[in-house]
PDB file of N, CA and C in Angstrom:
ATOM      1  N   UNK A   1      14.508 -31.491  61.797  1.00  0.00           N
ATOM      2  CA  UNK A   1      13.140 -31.657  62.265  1.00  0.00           C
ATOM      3  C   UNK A   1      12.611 -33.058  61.954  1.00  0.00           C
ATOM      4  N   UNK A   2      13.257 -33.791  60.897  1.00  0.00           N
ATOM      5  CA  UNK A   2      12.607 -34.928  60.054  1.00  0.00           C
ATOM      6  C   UNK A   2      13.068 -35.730  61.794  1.00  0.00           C
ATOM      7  N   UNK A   3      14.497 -35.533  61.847  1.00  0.00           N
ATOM      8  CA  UNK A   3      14.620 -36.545  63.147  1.00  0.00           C
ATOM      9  C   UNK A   3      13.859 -36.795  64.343  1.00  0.00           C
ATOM     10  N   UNK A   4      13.429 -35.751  64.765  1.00  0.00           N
ATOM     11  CA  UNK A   4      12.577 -35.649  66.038  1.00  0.00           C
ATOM     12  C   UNK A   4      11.613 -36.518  65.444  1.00  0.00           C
ATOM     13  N   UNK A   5      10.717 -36.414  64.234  1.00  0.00           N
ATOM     14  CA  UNK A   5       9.940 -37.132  64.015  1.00  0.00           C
ATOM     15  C   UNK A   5       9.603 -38.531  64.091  1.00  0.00           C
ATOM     16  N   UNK A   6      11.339 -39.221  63.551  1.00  0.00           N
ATOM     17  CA  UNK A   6      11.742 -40.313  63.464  1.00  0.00           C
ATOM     18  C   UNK A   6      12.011 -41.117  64.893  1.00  0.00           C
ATOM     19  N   UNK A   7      12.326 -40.330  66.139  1.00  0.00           N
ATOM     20  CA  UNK A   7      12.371 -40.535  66.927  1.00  0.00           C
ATOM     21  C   UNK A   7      11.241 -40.825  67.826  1.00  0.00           C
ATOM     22  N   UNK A   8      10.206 -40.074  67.862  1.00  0.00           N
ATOM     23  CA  UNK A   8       8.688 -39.825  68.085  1.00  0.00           C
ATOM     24  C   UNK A   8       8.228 -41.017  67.876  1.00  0.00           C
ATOM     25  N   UNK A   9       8.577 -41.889  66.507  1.00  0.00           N
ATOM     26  CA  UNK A   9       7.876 -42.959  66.002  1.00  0.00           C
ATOM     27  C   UNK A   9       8.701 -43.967  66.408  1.00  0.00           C
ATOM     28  N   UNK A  10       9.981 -44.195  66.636  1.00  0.00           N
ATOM     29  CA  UNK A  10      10.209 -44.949  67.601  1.00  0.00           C
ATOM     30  C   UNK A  10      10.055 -45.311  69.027  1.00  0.00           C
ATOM     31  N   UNK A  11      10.221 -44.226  69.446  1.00  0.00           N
ATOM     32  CA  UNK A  11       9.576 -43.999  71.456  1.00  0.00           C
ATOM     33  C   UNK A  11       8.188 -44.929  71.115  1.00  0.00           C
ATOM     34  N   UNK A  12       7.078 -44.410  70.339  1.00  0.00           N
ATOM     35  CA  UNK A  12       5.777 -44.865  70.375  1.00  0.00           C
ATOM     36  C   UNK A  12       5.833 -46.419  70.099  1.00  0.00           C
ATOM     37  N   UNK A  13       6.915 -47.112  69.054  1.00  0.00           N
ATOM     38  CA  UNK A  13       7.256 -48.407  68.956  1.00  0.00           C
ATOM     39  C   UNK A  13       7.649 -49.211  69.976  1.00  0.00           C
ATOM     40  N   UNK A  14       8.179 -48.721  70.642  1.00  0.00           N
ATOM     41  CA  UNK A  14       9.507 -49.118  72.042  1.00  0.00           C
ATOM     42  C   UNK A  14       7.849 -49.190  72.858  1.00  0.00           C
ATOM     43  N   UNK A  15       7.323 -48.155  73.378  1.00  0.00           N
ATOM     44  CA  UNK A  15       6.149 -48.103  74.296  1.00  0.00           C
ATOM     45  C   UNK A  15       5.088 -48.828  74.117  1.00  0.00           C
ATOM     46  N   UNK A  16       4.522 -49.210  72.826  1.00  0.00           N
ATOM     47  CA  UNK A  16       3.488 -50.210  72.772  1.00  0.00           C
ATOM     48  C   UNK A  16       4.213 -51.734  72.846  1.00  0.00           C
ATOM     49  N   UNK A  17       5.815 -51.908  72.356  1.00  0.00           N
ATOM     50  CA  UNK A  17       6.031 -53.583  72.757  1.00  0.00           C
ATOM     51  C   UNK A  17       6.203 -53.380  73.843  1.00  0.00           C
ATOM     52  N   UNK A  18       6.367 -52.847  74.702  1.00  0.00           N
ATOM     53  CA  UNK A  18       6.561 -52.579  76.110  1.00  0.00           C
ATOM     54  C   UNK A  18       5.795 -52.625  76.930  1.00  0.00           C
ATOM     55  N   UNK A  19       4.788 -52.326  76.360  1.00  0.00           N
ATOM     56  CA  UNK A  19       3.425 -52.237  76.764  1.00  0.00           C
ATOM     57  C   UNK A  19       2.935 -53.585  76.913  1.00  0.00           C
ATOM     58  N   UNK A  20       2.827 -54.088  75.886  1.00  0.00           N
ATOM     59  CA  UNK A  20       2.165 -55.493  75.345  1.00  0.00           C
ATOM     60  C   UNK A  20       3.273 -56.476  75.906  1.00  0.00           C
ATOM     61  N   UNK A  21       4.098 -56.557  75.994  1.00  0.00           N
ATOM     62  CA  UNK A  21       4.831 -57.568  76.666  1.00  0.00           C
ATOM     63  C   UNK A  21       5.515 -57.735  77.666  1.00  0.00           C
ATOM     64  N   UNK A  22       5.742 -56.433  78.541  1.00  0.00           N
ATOM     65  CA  UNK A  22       6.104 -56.191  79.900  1.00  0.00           C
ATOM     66  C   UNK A  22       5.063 -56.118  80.776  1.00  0.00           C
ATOM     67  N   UNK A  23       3.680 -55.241  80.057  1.00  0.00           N
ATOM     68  CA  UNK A  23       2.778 -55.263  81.546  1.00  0.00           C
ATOM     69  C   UNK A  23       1.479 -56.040  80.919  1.00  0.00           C
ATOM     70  N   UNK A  24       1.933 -56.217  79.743  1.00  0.00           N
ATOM     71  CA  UNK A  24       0.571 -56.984  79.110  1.00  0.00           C
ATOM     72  C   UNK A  24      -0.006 -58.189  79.818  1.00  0.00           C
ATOM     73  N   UNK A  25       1.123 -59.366  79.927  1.00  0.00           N
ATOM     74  CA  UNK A  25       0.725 -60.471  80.221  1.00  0.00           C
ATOM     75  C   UNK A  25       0.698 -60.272  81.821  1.00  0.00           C
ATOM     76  N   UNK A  26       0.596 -59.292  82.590  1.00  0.00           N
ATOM     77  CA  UNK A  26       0.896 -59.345  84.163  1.00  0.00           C
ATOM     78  C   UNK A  26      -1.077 -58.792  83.973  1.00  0.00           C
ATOM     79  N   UNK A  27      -1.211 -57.972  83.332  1.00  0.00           N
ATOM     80  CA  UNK A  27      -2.720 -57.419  83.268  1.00  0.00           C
ATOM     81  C   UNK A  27      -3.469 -58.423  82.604  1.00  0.00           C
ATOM     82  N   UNK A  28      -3.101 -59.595  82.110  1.00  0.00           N
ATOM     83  CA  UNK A  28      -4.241 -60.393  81.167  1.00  0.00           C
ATOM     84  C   UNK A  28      -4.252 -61.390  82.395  1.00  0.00           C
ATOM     85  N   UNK A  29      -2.717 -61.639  83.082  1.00  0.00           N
ATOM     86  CA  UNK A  29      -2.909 -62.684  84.362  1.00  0.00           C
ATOM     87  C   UNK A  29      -4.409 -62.095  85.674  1.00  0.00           C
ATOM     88  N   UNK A  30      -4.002 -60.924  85.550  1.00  0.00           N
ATOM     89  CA  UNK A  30      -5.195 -59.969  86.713  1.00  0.00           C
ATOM     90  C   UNK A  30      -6.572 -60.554  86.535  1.00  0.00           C
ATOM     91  N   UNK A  31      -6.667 -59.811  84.954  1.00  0.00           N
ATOM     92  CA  UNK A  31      -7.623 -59.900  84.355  1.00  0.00           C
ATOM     93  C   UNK A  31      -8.172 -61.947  84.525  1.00  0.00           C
ATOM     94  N   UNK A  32      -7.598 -62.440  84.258  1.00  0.00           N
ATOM     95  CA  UNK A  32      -7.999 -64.046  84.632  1.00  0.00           C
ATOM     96  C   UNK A  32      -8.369 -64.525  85.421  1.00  0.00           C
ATOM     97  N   UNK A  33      -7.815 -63.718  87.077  1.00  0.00           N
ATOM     98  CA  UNK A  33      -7.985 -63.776  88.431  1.00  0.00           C
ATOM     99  C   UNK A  33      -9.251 -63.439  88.923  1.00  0.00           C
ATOM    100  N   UNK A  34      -9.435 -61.868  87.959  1.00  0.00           N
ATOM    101  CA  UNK A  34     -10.659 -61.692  88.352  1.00  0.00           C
ATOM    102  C   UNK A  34     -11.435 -61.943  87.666  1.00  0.00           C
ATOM    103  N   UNK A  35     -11.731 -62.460  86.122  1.00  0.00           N
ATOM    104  CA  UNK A  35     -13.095 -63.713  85.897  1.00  0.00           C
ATOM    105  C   UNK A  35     -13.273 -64.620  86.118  1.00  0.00           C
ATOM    106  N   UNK A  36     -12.381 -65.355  87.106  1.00  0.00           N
ATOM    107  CA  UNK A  36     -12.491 -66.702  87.207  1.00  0.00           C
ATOM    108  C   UNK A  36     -13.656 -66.656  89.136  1.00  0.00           C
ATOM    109  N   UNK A  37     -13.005 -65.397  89.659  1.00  0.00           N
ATOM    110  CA  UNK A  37     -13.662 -65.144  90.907  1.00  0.00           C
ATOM    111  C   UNK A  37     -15.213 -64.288  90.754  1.00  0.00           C
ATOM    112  N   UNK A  38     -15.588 -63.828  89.765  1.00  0.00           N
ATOM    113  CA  UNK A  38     -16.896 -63.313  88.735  1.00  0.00           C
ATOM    114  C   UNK A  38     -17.492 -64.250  88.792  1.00  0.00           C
ATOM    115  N   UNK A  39     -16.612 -65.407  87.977  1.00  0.00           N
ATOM    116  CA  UNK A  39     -17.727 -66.612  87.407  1.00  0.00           C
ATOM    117  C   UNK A  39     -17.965 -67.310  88.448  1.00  0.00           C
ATOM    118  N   UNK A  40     -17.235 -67.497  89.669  1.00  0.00           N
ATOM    119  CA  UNK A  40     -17.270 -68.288  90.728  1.00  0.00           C
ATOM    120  C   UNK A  40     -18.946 -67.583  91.773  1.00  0.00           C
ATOM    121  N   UNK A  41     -19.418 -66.604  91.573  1.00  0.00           N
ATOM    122  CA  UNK A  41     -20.565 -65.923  91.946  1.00  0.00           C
ATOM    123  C   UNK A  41     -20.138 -65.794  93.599  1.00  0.00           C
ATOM    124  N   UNK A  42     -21.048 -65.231  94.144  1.00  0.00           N
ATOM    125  CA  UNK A  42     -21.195 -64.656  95.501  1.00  0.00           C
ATOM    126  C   UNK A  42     -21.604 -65.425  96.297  1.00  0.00           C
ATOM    127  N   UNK A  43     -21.461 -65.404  97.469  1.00  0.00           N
ATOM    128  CA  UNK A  43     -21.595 -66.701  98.373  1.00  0.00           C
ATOM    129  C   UNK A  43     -22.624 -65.521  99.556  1.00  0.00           C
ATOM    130  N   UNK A  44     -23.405 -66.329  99.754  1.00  0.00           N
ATOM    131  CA  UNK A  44     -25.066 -66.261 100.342  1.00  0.00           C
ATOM    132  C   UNK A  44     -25.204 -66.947 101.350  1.00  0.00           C
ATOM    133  N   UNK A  45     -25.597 -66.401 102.475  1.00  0.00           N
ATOM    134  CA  UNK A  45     -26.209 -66.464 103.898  1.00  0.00           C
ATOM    135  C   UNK A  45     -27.500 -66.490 104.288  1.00  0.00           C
ATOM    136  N   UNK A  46     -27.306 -68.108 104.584  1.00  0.00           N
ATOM    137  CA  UNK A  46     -28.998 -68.102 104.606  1.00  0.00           C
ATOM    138  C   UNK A  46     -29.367 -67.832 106.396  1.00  0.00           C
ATOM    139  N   UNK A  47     -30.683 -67.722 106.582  1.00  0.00           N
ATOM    140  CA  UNK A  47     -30.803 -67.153 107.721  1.00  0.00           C
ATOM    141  C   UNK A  47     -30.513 -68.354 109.198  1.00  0.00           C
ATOM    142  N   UNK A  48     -30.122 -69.188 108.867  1.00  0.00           N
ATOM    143  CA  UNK A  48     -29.453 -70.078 109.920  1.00  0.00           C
ATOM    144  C   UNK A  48     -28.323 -69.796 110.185  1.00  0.00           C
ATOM    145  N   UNK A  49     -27.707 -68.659 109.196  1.00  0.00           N
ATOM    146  CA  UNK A  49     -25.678 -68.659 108.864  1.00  0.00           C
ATOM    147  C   UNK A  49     -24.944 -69.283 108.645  1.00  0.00           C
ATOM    148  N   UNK A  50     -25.361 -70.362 107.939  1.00  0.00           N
ATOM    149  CA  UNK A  50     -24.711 -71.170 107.134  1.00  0.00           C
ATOM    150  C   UNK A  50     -24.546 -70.644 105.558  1.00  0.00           C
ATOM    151  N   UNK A  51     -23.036 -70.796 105.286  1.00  0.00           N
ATOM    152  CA  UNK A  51     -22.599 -70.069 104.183  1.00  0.00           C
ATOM    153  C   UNK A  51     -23.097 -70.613 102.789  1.00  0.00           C
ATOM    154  N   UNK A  52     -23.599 -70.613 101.712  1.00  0.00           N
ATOM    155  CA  UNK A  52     -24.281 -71.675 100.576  1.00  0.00           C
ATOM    156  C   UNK A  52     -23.816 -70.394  99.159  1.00  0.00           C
ATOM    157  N   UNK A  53     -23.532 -71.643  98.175  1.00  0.00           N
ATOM    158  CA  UNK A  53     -22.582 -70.771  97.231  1.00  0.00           C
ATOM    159  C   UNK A  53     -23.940 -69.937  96.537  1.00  0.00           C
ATOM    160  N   UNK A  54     -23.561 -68.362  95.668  1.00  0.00           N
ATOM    161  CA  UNK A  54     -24.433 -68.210  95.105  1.00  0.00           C
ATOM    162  C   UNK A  54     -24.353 -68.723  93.707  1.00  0.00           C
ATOM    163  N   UNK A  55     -25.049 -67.594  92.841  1.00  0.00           N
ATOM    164  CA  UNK A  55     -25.140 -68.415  91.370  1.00  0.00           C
ATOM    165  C   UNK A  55     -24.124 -68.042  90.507  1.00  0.00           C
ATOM    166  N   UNK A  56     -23.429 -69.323  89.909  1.00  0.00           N
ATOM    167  CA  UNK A  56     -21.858 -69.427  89.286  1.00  0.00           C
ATOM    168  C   UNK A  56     -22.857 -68.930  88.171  1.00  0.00           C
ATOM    169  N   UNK A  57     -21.272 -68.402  87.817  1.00  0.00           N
ATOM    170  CA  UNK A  57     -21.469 -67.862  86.266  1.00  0.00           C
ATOM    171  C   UNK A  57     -20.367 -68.309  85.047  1.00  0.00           C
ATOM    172  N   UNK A  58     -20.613 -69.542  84.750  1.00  0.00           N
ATOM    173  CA  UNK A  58     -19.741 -69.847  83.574  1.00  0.00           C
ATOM    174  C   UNK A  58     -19.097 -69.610  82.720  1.00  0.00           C
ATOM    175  N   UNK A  59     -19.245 -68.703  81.647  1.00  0.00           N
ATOM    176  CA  UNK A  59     -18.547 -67.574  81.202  1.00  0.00           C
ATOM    177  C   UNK A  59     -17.391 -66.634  81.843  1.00  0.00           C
ATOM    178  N   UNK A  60     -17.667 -66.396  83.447  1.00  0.00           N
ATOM    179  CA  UNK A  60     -16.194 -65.986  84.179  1.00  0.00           C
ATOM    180  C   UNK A  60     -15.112 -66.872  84.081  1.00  0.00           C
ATOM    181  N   UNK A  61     -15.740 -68.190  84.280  1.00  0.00           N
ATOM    182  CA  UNK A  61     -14.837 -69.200  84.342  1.00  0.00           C
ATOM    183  C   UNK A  61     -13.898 -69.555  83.065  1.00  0.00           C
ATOM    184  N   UNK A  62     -14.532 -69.827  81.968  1.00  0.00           N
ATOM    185  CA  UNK A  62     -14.233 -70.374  80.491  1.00  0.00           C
ATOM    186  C   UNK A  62     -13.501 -68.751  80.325  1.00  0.00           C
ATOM    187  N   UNK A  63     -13.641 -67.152  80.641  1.00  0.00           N
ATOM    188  CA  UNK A  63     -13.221 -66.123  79.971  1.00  0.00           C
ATOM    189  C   UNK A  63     -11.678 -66.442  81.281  1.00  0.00           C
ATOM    190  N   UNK A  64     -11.731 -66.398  82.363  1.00  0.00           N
ATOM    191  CA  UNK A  64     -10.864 -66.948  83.035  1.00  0.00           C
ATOM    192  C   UNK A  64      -9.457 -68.129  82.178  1.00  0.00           C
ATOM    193  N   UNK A  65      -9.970 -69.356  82.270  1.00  0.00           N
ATOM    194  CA  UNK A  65      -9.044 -70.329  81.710  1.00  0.00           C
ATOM    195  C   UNK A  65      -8.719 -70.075  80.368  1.00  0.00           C
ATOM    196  N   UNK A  66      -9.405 -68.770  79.479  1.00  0.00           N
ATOM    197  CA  UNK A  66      -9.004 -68.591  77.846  1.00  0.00           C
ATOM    198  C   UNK A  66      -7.627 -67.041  78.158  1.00  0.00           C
ATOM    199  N   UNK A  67      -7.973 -66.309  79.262  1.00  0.00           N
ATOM    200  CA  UNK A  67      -6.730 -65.809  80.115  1.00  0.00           C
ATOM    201  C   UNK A  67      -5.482 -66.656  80.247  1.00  0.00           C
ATOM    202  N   UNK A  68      -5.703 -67.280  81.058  1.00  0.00           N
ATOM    203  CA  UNK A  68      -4.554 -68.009  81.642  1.00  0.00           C
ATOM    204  C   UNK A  68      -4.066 -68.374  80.336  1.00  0.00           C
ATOM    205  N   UNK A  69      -4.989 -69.204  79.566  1.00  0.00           N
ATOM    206  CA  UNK A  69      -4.206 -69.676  78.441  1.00  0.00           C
ATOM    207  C   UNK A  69      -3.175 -68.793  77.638  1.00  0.00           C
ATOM    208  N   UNK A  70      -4.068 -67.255  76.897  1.00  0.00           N
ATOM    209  CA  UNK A  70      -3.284 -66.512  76.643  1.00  0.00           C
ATOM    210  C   UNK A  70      -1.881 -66.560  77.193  1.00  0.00           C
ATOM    211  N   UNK A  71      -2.212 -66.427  78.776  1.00  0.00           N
ATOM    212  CA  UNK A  71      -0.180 -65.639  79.149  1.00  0.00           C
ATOM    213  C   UNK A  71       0.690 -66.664  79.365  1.00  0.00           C
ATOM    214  N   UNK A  72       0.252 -68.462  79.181  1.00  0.00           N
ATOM    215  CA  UNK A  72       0.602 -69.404  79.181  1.00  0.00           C
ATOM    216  C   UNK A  72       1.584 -69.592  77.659  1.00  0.00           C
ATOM    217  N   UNK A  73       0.595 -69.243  76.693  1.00  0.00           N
ATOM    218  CA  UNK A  73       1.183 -69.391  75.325  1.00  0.00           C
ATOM    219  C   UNK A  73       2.382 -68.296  75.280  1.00  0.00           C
ATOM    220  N   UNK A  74       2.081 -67.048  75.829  1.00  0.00           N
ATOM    221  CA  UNK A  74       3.189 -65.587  75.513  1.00  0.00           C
ATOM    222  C   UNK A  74       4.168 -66.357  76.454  1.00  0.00           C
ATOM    223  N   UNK A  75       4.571 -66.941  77.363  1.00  0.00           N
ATOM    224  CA  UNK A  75       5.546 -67.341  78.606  1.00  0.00           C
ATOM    225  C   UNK A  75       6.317 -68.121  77.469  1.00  0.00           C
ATOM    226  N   UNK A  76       5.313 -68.945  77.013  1.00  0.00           N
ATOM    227  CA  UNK A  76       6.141 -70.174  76.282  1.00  0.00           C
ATOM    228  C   UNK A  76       6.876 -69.806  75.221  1.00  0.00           C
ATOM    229  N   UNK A  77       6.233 -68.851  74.210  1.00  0.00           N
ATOM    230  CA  UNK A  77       6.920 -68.509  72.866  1.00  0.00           C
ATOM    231  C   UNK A  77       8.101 -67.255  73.655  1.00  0.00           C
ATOM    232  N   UNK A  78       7.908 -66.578  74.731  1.00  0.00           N
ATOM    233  CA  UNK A  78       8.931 -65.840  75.266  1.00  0.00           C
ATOM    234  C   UNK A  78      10.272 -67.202  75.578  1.00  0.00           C
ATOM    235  N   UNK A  79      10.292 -67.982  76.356  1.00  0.00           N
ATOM    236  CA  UNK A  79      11.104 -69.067  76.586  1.00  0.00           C
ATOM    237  C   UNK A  79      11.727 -69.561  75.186  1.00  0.00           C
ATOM    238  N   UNK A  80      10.842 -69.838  74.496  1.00  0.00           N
ATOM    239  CA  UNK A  80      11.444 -70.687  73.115  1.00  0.00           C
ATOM    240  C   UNK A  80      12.210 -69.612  72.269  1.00  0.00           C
ATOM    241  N   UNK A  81      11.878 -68.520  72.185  1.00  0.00           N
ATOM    242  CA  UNK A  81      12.652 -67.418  71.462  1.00  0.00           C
ATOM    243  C   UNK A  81      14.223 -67.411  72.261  1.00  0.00           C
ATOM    244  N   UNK A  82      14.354 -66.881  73.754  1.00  0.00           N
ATOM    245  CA  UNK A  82      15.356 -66.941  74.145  1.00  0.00           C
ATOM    246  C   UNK A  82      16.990 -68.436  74.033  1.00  0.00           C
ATOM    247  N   UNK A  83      15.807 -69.612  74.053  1.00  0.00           N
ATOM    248  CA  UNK A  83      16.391 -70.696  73.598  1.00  0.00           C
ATOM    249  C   UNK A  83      16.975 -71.388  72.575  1.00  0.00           C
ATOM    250  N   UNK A  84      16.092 -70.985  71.368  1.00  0.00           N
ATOM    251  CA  UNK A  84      16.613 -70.811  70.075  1.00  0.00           C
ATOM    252  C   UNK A  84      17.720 -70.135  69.855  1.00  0.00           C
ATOM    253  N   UNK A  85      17.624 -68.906  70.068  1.00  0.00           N
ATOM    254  CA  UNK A  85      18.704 -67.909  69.947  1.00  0.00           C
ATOM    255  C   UNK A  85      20.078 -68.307  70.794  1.00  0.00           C
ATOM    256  N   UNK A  86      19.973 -69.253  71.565  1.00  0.00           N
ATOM    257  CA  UNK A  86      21.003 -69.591  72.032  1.00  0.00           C
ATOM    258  C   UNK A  86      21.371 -70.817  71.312  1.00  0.00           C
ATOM    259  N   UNK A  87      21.006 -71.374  70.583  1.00  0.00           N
ATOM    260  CA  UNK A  87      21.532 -72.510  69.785  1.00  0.00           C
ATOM    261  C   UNK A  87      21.421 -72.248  68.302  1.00  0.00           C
ATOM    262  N   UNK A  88      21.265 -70.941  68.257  1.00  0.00           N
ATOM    263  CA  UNK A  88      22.017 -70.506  66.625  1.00  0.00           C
ATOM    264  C   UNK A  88      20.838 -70.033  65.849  1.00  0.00           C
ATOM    265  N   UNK A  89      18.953 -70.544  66.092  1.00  0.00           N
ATOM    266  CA  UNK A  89      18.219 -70.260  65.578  1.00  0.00           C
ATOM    267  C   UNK A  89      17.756 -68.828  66.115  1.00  0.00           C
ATOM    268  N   UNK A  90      16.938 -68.633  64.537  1.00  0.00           N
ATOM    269  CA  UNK A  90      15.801 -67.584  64.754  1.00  0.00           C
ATOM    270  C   UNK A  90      14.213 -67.859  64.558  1.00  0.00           C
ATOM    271  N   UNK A  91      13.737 -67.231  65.278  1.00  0.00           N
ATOM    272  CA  UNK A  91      11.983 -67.596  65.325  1.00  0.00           C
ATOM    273  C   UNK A  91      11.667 -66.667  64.088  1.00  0.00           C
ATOM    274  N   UNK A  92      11.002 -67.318  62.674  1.00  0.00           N
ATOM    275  CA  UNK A  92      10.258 -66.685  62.236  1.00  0.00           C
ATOM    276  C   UNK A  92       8.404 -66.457  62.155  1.00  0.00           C
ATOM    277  N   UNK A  93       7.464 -65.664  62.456  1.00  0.00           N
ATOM    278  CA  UNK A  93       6.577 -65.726  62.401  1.00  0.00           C
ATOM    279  C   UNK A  93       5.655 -65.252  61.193  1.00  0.00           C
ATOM    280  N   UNK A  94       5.996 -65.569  60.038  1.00  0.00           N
ATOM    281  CA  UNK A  94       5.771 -65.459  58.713  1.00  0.00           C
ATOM    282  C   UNK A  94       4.797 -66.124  58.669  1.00  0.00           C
ATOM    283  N   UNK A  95       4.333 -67.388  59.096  1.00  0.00           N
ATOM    284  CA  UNK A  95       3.354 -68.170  58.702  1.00  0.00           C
ATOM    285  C   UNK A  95       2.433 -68.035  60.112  1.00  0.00           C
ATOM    286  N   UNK A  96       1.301 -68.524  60.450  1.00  0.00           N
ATOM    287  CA  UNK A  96       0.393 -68.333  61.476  1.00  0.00           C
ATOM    288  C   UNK A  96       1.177 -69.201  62.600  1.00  0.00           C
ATOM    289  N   UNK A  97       2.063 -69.789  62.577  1.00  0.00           N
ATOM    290  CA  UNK A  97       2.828 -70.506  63.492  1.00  0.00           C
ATOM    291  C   UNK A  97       4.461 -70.042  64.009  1.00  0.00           C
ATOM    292  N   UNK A  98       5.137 -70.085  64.602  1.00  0.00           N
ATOM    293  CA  UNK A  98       6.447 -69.627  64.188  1.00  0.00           C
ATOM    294  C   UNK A  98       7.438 -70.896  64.064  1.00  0.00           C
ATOM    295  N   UNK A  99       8.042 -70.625  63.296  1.00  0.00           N
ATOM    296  CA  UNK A  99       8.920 -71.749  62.538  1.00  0.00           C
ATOM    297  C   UNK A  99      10.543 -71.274  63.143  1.00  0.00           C
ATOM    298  N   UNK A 100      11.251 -72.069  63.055  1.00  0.00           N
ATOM    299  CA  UNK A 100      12.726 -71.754  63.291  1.00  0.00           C
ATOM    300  C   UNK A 100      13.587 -71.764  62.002  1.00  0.00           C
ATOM    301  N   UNK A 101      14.758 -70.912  62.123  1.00  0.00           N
ATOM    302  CA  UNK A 101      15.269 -70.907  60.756  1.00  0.00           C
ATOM    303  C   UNK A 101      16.730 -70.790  61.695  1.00  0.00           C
ATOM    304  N   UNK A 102      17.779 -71.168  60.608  1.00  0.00           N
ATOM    305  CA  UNK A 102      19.155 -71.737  61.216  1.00  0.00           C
ATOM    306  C   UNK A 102      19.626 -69.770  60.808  1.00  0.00           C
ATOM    307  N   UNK A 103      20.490 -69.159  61.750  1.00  0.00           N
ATOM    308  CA  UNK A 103      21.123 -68.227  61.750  1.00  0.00           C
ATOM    309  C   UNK A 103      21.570 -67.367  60.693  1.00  0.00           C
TER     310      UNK A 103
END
């Protein structure tokens, strides 16, 4: 019975990195798409029909480019992990940075 347990708590391990790094950064990219088109505001028709932007909202924008940034940084430390590991290192993240350590 202890096993099932042990197993339980792995599935749930496997499913949240899975989570967080398979559909994570595809939903934080979404998520960027659509504050950046938020902050960009609604576009307004004035009664001649000429199209005139409405009122931007800054905060879409800045919550937008702090997105992108996010899945910019996860792309990169995904790349550098795979690269390392091919030239003998390992990424440690012990300190607030990750450092490389020889094999």
């Amino acid at each position: 019975m202890h096993n099932f347990g042990f197993a339980l708590d792995g599935a749930w391990q496997v499913l949240l990195a899975g989570l967080a790094l398979g559909a994570g950064l595809p939903i934080l990219f979404a998520l960027g798409i659509r504050s950046l088109a938020w902050g960009a505001g609604e576009a307004a028709v004035n009664p001649s029909g000429v199209t005139v932007p409405g009122g931007r909202r800054p905060l879409g924008t800045v919550l937008g480019y702090l997105l992108f940034a996010v899945v910019v940084v996860g792309v990169v430390l995904g790349i550098t992990f795979i690269v390392a590991g091919g030239f003998g290192y390992k990424m440690d993240f012990s300190n607030i940075y990750p450092t490389f350590i020889a094999k």
